[in-house]
PDB file of N, CA and C in Angstrom:
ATOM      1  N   UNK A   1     183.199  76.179 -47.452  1.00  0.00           N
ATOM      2  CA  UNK A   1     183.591  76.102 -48.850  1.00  0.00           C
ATOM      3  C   UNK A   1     182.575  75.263 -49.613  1.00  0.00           C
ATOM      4  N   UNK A   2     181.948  75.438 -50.785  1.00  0.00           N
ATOM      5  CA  UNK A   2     181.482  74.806 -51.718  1.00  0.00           C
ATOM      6  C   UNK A   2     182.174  73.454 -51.995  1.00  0.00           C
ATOM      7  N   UNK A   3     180.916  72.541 -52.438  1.00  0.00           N
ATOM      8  CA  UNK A   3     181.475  71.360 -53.354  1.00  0.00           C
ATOM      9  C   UNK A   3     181.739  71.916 -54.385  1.00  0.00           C
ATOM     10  N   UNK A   4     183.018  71.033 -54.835  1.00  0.00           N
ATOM     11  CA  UNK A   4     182.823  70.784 -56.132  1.00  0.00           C
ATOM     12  C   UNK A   4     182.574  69.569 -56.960  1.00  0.00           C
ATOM     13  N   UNK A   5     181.914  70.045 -58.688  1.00  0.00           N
ATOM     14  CA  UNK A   5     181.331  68.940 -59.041  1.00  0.00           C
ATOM     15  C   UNK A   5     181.594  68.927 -60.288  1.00  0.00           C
ATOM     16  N   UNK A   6     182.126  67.555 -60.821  1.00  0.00           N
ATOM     17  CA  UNK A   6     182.354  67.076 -62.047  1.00  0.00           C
ATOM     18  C   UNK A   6     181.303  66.628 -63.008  1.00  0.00           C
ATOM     19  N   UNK A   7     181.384  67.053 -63.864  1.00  0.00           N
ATOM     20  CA  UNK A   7     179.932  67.080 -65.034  1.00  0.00           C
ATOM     21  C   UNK A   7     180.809  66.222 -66.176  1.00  0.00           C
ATOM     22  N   UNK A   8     180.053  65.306 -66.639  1.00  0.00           N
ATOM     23  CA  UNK A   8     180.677  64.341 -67.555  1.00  0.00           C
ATOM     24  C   UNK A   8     179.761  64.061 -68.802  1.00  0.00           C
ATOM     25  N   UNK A   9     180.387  64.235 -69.792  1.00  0.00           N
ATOM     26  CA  UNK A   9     179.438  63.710 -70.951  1.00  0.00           C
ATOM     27  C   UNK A   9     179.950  62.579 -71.751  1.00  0.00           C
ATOM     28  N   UNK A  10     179.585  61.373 -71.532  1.00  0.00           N
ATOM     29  CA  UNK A  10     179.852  60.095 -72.303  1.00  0.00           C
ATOM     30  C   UNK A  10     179.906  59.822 -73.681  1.00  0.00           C
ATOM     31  N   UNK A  11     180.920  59.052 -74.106  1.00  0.00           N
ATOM     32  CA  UNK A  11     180.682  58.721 -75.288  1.00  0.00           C
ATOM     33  C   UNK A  11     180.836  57.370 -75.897  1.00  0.00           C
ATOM     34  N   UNK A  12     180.443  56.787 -76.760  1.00  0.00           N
ATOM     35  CA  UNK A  12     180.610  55.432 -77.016  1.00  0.00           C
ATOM     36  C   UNK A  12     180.673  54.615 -78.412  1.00  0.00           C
ATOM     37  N   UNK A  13     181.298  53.711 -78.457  1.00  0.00           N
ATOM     38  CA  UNK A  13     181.858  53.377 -80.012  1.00  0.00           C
ATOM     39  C   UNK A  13     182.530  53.907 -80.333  1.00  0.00           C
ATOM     40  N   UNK A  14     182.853  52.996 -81.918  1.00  0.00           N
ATOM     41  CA  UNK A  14     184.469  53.484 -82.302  1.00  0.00           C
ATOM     42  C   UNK A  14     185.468  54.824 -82.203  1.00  0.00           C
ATOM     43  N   UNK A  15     184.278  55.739 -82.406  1.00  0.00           N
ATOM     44  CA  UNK A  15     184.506  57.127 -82.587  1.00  0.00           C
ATOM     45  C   UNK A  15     184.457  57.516 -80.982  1.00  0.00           C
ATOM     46  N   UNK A  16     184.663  57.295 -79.954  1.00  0.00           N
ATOM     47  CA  UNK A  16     183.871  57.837 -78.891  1.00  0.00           C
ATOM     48  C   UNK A  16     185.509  59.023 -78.724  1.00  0.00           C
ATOM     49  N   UNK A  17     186.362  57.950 -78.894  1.00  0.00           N
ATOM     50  CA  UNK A  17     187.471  59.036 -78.262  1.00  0.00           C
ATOM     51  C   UNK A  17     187.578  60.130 -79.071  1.00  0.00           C
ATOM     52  N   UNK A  18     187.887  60.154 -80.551  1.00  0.00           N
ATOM     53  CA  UNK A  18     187.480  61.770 -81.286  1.00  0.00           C
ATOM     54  C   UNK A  18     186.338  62.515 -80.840  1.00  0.00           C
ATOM     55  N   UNK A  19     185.335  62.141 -80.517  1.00  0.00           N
ATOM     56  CA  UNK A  19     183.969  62.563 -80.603  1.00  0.00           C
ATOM     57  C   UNK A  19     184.602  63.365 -79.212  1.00  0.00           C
ATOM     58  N   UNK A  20     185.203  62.757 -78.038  1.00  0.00           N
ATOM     59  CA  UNK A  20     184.635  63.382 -76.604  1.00  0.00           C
ATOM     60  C   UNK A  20     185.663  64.551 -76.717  1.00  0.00           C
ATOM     61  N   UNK A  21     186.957  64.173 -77.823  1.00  0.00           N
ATOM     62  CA  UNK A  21     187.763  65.312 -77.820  1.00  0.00           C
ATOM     63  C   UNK A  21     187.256  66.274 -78.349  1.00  0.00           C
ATOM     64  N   UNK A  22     186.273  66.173 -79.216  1.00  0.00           N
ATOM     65  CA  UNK A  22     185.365  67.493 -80.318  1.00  0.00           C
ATOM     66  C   UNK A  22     184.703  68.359 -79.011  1.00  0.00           C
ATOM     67  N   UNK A  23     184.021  67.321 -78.348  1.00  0.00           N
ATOM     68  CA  UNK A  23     183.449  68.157 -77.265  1.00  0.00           C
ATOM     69  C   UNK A  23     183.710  68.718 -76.559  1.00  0.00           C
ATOM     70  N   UNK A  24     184.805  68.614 -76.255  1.00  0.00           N
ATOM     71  CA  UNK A  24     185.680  69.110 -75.224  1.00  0.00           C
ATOM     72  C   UNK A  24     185.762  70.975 -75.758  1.00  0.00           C
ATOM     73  N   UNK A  25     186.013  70.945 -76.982  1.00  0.00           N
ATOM     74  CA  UNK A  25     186.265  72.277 -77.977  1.00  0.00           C
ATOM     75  C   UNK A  25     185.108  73.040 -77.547  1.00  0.00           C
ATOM     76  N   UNK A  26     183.946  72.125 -77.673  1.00  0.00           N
ATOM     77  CA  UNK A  26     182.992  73.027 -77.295  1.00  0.00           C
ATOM     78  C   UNK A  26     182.562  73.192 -75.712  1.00  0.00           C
ATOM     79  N   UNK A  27     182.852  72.010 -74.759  1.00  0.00           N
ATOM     80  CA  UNK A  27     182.801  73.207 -73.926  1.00  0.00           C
ATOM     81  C   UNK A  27     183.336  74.231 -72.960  1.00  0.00           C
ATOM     82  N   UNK A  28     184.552  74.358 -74.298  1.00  0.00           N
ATOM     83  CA  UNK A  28     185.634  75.568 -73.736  1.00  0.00           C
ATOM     84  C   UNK A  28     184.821  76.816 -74.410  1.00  0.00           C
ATOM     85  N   UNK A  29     184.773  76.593 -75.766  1.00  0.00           N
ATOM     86  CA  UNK A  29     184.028  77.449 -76.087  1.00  0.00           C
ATOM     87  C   UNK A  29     182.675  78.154 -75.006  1.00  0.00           C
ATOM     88  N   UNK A  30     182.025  77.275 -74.711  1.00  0.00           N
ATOM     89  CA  UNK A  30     180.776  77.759 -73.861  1.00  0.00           C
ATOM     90  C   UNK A  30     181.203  78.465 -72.798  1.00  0.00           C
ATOM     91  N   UNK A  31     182.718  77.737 -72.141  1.00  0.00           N
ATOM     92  CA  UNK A  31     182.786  78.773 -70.830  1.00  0.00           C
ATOM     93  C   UNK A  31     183.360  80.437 -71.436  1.00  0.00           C
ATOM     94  N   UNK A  32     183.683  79.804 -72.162  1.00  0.00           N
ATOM     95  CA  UNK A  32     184.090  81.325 -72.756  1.00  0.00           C
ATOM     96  C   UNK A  32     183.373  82.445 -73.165  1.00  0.00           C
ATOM     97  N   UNK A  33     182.640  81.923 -73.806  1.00  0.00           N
ATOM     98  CA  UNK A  33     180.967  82.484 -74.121  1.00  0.00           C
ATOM     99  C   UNK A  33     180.258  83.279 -73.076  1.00  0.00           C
ATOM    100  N   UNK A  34     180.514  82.198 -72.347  1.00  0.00           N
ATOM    101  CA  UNK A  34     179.850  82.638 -70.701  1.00  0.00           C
ATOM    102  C   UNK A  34     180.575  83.412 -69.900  1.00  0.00           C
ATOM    103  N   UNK A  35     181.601  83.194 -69.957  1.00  0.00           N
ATOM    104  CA  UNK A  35     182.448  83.578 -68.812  1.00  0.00           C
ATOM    105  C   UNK A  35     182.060  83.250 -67.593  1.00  0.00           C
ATOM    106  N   UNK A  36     182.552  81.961 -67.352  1.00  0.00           N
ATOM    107  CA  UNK A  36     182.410  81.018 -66.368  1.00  0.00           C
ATOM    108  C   UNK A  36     183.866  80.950 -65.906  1.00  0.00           C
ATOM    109  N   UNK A  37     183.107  80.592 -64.395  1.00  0.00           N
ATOM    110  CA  UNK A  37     185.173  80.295 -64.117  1.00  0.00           C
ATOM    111  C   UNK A  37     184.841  78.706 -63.236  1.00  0.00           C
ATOM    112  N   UNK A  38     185.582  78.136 -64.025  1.00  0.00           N
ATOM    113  CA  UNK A  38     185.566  76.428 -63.847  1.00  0.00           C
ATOM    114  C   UNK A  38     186.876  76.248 -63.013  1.00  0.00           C
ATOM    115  N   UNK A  39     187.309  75.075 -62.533  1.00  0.00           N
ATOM    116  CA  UNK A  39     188.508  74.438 -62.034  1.00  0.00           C
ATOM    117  C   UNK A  39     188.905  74.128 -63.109  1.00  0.00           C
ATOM    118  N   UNK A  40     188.856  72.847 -63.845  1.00  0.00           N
ATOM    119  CA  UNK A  40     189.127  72.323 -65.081  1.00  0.00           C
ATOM    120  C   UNK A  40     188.313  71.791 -65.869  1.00  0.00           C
ATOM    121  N   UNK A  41     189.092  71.567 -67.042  1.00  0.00           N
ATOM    122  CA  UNK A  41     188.039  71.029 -68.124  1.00  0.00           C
ATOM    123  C   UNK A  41     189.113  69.226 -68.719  1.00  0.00           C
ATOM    124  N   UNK A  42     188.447  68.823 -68.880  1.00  0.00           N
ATOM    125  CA  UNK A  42     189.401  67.067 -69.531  1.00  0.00           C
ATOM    126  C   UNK A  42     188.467  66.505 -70.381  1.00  0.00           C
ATOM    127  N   UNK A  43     189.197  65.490 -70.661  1.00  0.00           N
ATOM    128  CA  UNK A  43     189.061  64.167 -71.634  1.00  0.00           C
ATOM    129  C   UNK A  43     189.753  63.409 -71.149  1.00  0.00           C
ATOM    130  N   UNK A  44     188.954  62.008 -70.854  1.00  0.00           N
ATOM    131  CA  UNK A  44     190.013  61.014 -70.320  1.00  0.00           C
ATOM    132  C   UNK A  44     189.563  59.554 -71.235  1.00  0.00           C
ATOM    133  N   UNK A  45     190.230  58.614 -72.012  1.00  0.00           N
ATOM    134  CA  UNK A  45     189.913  57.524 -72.589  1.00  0.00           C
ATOM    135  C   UNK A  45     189.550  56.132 -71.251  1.00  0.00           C
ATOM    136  N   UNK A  46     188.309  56.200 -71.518  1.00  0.00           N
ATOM    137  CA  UNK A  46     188.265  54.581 -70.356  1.00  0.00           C
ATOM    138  C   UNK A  46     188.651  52.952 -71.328  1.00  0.00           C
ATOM    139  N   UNK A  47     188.240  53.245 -72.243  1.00  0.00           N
ATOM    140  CA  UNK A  47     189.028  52.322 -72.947  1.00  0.00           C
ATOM    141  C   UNK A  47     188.335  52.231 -74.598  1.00  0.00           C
ATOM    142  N   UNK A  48     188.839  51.307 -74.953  1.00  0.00           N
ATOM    143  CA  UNK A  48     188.892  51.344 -76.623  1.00  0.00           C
ATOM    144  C   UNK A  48     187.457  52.118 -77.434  1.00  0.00           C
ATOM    145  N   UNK A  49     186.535  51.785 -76.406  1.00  0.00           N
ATOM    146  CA  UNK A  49     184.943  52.530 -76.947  1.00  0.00           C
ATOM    147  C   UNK A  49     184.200  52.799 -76.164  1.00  0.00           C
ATOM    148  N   UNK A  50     184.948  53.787 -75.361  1.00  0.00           N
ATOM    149  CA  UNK A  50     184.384  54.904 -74.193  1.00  0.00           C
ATOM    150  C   UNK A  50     185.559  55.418 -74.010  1.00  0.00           C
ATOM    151  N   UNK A  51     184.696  56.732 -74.346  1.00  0.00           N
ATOM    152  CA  UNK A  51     185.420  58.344 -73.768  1.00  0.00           C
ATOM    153  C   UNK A  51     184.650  59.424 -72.990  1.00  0.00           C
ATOM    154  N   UNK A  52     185.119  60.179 -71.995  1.00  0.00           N
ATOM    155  CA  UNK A  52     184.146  61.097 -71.120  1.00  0.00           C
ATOM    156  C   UNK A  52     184.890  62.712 -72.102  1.00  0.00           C
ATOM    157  N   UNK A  53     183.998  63.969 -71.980  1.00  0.00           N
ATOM    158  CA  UNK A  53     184.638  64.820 -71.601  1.00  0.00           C
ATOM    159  C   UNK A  53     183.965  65.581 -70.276  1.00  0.00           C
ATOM    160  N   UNK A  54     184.829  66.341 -69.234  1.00  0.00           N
ATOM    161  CA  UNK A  54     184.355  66.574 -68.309  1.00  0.00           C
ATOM    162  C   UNK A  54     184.639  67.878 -68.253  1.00  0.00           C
ATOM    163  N   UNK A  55     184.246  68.525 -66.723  1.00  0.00           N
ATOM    164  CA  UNK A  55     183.933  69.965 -66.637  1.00  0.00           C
ATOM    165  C   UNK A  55     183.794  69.700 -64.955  1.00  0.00           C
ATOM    166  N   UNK A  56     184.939  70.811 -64.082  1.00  0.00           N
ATOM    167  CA  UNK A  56     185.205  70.887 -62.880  1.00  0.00           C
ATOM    168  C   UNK A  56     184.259  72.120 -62.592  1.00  0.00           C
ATOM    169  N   UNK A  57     183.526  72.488 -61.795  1.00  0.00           N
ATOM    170  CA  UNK A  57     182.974  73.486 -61.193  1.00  0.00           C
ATOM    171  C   UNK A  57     182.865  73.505 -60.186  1.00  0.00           C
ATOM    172  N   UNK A  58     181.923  74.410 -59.547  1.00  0.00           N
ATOM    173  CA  UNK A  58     181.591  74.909 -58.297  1.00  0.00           C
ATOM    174  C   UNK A  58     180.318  74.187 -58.175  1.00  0.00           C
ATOM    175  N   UNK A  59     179.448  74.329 -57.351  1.00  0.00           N
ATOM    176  CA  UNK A  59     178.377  73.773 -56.956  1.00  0.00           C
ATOM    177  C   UNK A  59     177.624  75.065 -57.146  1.00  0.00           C
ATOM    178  N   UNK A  60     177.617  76.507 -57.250  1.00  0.00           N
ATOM    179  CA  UNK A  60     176.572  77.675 -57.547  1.00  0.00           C
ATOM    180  C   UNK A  60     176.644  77.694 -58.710  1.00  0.00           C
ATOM    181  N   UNK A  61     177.379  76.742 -59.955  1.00  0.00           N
ATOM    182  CA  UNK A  61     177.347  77.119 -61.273  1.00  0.00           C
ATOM    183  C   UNK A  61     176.273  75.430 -62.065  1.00  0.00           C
ATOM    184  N   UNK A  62     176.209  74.800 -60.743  1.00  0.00           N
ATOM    185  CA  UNK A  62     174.971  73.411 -61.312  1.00  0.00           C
ATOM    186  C   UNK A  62     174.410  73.585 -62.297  1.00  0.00           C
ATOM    187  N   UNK A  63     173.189  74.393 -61.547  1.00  0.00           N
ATOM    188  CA  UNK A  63     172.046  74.621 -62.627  1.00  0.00           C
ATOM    189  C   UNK A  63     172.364  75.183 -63.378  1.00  0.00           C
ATOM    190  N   UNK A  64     173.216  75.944 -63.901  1.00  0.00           N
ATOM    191  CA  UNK A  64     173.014  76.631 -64.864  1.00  0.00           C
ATOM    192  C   UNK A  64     173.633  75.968 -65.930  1.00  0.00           C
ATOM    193  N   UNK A  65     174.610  75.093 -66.186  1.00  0.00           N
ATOM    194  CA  UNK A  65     175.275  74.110 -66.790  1.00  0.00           C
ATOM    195  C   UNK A  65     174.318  72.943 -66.796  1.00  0.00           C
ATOM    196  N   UNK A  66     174.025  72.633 -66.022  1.00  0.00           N
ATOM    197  CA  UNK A  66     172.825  70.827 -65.624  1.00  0.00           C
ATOM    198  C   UNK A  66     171.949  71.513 -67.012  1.00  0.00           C
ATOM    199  N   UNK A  67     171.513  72.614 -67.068  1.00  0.00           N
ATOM    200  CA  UNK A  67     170.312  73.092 -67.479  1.00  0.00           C
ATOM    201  C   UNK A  67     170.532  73.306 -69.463  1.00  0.00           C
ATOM    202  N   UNK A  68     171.710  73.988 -69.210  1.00  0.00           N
ATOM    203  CA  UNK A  68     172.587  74.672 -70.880  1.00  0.00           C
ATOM    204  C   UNK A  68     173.150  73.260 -71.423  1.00  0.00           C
ATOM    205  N   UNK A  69     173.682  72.455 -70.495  1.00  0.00           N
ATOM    206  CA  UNK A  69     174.218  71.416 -71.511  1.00  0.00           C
ATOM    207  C   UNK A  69     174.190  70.169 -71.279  1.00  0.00           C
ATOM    208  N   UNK A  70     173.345  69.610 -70.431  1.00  0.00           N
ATOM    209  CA  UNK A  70     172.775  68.702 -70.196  1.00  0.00           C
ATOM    210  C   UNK A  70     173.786  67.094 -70.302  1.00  0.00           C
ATOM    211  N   UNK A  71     174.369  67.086 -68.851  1.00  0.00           N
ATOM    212  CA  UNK A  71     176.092  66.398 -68.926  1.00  0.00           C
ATOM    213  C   UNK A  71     174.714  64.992 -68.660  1.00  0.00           C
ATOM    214  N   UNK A  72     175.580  63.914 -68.728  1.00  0.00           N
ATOM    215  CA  UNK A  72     175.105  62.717 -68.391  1.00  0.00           C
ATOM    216  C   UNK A  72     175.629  62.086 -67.444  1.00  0.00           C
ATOM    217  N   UNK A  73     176.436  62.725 -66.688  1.00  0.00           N
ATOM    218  CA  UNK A  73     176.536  62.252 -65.213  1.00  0.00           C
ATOM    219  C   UNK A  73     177.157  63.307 -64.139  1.00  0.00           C
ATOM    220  N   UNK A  74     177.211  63.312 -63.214  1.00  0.00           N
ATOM    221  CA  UNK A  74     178.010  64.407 -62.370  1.00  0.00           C
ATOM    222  C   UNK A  74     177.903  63.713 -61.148  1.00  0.00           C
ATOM    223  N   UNK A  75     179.035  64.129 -60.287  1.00  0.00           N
ATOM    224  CA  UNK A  75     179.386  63.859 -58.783  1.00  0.00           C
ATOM    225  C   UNK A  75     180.316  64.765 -58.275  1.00  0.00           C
ATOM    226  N   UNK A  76     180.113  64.815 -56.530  1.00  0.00           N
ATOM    227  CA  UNK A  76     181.205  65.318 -55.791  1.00  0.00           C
ATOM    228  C   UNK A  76     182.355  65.128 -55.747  1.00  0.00           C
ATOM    229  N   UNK A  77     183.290  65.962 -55.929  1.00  0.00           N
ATOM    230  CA  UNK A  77     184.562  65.392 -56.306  1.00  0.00           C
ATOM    231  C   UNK A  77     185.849  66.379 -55.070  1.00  0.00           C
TER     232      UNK A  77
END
């Protein structure tokens, strides 16, 4: 079985938690676009001025995401 891997895009300051929820819109939109098939997609608040939104995949869909939207962190999950 494949890893899977969580792709995270950070955000920070006041705005971080609206901001990571905006993003989130978009990258539902993208899988959709694409027609990608993900595990899940989130937003989670780490606290008052940091927010992630993330993106569950497969490990054959990396590059092509690492590459289109350029997350700022990812790991095995």
């Amino acid at each position: 079985m494949k890893n899977k891997i969580k792709l995270i895009w950070k955000f920070s300051g006041p705005d971080a938690d609206h901001i990571a929820k905006h993003h989130l819109v978009h990258l539902k939109e993208y899988i959709e676009k694409e027609n990608i098939e993900i595990f899940t997609t989130g937003y989670e608040r780490l606290n008052e001025n940091i927010a992630i939104s993330f993106v569950i995949i497969s490990e054959g869909l990396l590059e092509k995401i690492k590459n289109d939207l350029k997350p700022h962190e990812g790991f095995i999950v």
